[in-house]
Protein backbone atom coordinates (compact mmCIF):
# COMPACT_ATOMS: atom_id res chain seq x y z
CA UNK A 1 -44.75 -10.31 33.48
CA UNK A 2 -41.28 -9.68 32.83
CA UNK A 3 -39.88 -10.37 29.30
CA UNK A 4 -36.36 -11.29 28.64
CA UNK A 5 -34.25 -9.25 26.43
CA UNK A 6 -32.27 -11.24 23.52
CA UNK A 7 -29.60 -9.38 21.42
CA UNK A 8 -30.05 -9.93 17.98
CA UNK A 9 -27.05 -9.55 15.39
CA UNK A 10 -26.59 -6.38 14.03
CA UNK A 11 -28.15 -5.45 10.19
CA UNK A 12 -24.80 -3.49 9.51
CA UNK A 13 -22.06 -5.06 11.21
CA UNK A 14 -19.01 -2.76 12.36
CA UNK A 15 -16.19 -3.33 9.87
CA UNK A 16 -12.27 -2.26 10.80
CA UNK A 17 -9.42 -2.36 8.37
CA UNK A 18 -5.58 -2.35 10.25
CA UNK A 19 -2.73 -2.03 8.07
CA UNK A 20 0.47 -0.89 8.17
CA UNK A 21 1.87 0.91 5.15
CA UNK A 22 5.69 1.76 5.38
CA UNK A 23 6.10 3.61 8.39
CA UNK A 24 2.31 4.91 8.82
CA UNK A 25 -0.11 2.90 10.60
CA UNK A 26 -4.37 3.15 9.25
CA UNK A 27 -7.31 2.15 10.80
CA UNK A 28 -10.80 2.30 8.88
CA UNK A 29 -13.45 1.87 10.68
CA UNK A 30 -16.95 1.65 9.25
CA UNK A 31 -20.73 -0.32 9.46
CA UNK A 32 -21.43 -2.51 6.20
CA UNK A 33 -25.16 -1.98 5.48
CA UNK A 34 -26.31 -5.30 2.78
CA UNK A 35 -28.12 -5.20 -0.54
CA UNK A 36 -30.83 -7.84 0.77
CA UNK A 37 -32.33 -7.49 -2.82
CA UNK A 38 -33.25 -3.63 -2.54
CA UNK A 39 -31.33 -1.09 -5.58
CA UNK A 40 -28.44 0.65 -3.99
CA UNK A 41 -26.94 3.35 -5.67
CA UNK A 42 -28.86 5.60 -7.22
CA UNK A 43 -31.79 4.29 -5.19
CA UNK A 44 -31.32 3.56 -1.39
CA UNK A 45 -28.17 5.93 -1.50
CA UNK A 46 -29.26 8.04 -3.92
CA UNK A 47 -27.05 10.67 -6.26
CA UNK A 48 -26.06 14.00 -5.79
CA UNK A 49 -26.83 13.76 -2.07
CA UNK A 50 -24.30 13.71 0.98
CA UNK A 51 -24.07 9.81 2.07
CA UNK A 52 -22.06 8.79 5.35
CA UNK A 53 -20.74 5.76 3.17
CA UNK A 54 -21.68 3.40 5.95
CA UNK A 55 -24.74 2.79 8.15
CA UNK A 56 -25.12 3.77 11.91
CA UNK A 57 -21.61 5.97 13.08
CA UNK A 58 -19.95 8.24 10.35
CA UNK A 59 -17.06 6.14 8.70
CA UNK A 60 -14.34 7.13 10.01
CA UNK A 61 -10.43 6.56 8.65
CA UNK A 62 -7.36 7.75 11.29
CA UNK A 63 -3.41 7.45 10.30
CA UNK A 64 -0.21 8.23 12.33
CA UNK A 65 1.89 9.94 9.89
CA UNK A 66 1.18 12.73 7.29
CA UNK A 67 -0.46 11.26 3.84
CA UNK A 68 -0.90 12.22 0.55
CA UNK A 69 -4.78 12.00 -0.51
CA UNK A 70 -5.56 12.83 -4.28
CA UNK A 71 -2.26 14.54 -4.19
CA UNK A 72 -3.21 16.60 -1.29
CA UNK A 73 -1.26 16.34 1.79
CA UNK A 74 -3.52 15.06 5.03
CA UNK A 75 -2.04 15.85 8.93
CA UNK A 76 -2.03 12.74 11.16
CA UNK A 77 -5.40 12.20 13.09
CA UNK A 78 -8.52 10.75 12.34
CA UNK A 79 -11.45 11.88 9.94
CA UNK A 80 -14.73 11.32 9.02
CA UNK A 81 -15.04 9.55 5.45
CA UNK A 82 -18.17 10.91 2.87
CA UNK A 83 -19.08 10.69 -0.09
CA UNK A 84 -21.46 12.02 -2.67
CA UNK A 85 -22.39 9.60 -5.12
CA UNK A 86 -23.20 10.17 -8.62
CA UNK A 87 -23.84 8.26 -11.76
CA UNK A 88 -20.39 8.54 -12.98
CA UNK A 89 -17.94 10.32 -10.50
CA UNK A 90 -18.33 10.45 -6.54
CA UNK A 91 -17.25 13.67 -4.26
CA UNK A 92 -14.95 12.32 -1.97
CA UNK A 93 -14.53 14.44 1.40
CA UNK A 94 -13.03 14.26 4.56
CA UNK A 95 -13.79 16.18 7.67
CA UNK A 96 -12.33 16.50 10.85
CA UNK A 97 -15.74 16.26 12.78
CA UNK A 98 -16.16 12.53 13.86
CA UNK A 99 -19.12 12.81 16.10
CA UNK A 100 -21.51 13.43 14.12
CA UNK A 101 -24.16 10.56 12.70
CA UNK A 102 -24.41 12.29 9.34
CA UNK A 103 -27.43 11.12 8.89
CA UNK A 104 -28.69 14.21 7.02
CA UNK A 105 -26.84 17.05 4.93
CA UNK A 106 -27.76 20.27 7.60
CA UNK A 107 -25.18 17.54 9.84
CA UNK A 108 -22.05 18.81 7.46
CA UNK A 109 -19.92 21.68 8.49
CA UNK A 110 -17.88 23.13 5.65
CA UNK A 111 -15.34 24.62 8.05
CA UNK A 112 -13.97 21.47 9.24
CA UNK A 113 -13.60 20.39 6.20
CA UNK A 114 -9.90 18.90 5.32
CA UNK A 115 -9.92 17.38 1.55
CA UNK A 116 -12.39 17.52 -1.11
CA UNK A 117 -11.80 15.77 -4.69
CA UNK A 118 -13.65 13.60 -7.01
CA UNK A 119 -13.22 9.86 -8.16
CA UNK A 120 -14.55 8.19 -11.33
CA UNK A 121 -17.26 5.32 -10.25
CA UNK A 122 -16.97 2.06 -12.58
CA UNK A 123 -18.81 -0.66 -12.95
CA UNK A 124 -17.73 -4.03 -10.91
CA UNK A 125 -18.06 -7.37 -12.09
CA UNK A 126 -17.97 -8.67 -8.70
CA UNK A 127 -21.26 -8.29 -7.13
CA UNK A 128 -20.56 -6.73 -3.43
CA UNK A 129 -23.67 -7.89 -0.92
CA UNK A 130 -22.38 -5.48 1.86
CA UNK A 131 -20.61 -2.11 1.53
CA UNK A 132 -16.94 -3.06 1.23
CA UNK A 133 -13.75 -1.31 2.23
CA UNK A 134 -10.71 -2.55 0.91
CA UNK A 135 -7.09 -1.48 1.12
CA UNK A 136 -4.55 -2.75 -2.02
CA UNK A 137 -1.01 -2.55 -0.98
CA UNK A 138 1.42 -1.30 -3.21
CA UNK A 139 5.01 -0.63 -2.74
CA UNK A 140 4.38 1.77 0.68
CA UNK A 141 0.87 3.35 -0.66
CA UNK A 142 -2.49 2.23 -1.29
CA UNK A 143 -5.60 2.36 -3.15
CA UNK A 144 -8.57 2.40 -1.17
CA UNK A 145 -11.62 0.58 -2.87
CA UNK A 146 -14.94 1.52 -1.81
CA UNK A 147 -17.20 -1.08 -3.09
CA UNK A 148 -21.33 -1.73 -3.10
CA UNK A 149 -23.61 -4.02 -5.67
CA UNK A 150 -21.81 -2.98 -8.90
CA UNK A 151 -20.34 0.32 -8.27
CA UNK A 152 -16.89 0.57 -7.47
CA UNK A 153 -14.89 3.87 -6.61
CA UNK A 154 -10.99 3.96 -5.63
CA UNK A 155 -8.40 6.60 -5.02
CA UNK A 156 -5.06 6.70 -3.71
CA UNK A 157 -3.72 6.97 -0.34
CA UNK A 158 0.43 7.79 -0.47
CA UNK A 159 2.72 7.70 2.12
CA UNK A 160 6.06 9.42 3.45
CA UNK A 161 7.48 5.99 3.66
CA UNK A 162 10.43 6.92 1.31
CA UNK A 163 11.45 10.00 2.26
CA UNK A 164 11.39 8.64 6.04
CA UNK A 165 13.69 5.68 4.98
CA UNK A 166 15.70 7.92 3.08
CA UNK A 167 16.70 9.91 6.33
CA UNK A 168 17.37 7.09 8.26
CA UNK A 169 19.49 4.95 5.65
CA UNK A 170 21.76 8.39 4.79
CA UNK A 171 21.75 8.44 8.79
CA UNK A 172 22.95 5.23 8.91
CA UNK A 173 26.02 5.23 6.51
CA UNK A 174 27.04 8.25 7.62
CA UNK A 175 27.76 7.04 10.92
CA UNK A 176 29.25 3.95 9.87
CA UNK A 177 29.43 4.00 6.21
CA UNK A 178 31.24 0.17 6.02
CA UNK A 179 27.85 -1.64 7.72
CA UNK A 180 28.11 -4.34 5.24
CA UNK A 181 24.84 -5.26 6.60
CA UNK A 182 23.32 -2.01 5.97
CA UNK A 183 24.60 -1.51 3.04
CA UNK A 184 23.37 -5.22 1.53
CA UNK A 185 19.84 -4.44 3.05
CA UNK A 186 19.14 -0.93 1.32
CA UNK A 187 20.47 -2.16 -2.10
CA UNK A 188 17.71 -4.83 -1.84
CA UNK A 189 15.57 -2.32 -0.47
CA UNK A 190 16.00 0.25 -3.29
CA UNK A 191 15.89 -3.01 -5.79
CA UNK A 192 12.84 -4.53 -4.63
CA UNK A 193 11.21 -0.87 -5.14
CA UNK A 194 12.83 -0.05 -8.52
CA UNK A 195 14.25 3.21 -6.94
CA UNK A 196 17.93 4.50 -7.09
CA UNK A 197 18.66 1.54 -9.26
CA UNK A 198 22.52 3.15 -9.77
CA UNK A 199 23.05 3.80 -5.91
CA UNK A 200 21.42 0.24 -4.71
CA UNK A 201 24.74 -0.76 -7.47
CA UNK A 202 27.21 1.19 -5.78
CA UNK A 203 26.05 -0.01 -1.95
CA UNK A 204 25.97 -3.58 -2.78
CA UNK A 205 29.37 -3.55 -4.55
CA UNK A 206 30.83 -1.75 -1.51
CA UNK A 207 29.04 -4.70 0.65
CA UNK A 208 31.16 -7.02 -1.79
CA UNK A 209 34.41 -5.63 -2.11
CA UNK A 210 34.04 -6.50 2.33
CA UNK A 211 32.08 -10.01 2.64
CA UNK A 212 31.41 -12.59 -0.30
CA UNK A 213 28.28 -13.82 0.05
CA UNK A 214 25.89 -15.71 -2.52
CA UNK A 215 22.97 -13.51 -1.47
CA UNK A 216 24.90 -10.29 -2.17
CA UNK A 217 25.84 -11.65 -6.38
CA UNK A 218 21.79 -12.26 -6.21
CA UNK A 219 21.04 -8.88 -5.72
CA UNK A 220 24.08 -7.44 -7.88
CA UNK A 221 22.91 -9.62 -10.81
CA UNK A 222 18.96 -8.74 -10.27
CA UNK A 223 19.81 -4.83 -9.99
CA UNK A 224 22.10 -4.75 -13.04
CA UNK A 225 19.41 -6.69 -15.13
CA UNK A 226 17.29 -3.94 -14.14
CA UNK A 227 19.68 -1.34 -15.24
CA UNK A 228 19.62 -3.31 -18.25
CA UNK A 229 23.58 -3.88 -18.19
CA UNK A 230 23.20 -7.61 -19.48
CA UNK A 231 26.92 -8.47 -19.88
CA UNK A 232 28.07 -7.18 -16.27
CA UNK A 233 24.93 -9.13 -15.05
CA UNK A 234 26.36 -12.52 -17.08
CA UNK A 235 29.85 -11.86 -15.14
CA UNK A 236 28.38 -11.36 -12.30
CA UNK A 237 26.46 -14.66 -12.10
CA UNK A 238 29.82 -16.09 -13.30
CA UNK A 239 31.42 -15.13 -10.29
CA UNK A 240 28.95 -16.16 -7.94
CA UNK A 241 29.16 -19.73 -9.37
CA UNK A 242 32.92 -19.80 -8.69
CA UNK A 243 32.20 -18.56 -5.36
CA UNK A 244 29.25 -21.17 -4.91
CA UNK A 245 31.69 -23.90 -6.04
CA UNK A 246 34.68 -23.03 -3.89
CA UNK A 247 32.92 -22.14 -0.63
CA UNK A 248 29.68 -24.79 -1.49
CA UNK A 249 27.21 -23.43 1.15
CA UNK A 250 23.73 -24.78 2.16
CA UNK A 251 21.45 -26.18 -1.21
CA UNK A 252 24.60 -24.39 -2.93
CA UNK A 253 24.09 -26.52 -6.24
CA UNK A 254 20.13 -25.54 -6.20
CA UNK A 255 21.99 -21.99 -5.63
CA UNK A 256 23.79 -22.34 -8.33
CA UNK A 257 22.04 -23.37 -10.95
CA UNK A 258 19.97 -19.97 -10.47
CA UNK A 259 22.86 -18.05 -11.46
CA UNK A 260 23.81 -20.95 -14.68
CA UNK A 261 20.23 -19.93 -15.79
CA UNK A 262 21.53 -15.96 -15.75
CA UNK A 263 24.40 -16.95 -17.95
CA UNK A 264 22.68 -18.56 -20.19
CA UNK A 265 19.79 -15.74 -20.81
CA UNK A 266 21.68 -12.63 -20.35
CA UNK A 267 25.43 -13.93 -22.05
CA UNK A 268 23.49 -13.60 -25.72
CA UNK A 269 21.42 -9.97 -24.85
């Protein structure tokens, strides 16, 4: 007699992580063995031994663009992810070899090794079930958390996203170096990333001394506050009320009393 076949869910379920950071596109792609009341680390992935920080398939983690691991520069492609735990620090390693299991040590070949560096393991409030990969955004890099029971490990994953936008912003304004709209947009840009504080000044004032517009005294105001020039930040909000007054846009009185609230805290720093 025949039997029929049933599928039954999978003990490690395939986990993917997509994100875009800046300009470079990751993918993680790993199988998230569970706790199920057994000791982890130290135990069912025990220390000082090579561990494929997943179940089933190697983890693997791909990007588009070149990236800065531990400081160390990483070509575009896609590489296996593995670890070697220890009590207090992990090895962290990438290879370029993705087809192997590495389900045992003799699976590891040196050669194709691309990064090696360590990471300080700390203890996690949170108690993580399954083996957890997690990706924290921060302005254009990341920190990738590796997370199981207790044990937590991170490190960072850095971009080119600056130097990229860099390029094409100079690019830009040197072809048309009057784009009031390009010139609002990357003194936001540069604001909203605390970089170039002093140029993000200069391009939105050149946006101003073109088109009056609420939205450009919002960003003047915010950048000079950060440049910590409290009395041209008070004028500034000054003038924007006048210009909110005279021109009264959209919600211009909910506008305005944004920029009343400047006066007030930055007319007496």
């Amino acid at each position: 007699m025949s039997q029929a076949q049933i599928q039954l869910p999978s003990l490690s379920p395939e986990g993917k992580i997509i994100q875009t950071i800046g300009y470079t596109h990751f993918t993680l792609r790993y199988e998230r063995p569970a706790a199920r009341g057994r000791k982890i680390i130290g135990n069912l992935v025990p220390f000082n031994k090579l561990w494929r920080t997943g179940a089933g398939k190697c983890t693997t983690i791909k990007f588009d663009q070149p990236s800065k691991i531990n400081n160390q520069t990483v070509a575009p492609g896609i590489y296996a992810l593995l670890t070697i735990p220890s009590a207090s620090e992990w090895t962290i390693m990438l290879n370029s070899d993705t087809s192997k299991i590495y389900g045992d040590p003799s699976e590891y070949d040196l050669k194709k090794e691309v990064v090696r560096f360590s990471a300080k393991s700390h203890h996690s409030d949170r108690f993580y079930e399954s083996l957890s990969l997690e990706l924290d955004v921060t302005n254009n890099d990341a920190m990738l958390f590796l997370s199981w029971e207790n044990t937590q490990v991170s490190f960072l994953l850095a971009t080119n996203t600056y130097e990229i936008a860099e390029e094409k912003i100079q690019t830009a304004l040197m072809k048309n170096p009057t784009d009031v709209q390009m010139l609002s947009s990357t003194a936001y840009y540069y604001e909203m990333n605390n970089r170039d504080l002093s140029k993000a000044l200069e391009y939105i004032k050149r946006a101003m001394t073109q088109q009056d517009d609420w939205w450009y005294y919002r960003i003047a105001v915010d950048i000079t506050v950060k440049l910590k020039d409290y009395p041209a930040a008070s004028d500034l909000a000054r003038k924007a009320v006048q210009f909110l007054q005279r021109t009264k846009p959209s919600e211009w009185q909910k506008i305005e009393e944004t920029f009343q609230d400047d006066i007030k805290k930055y007319s007496t720093k």
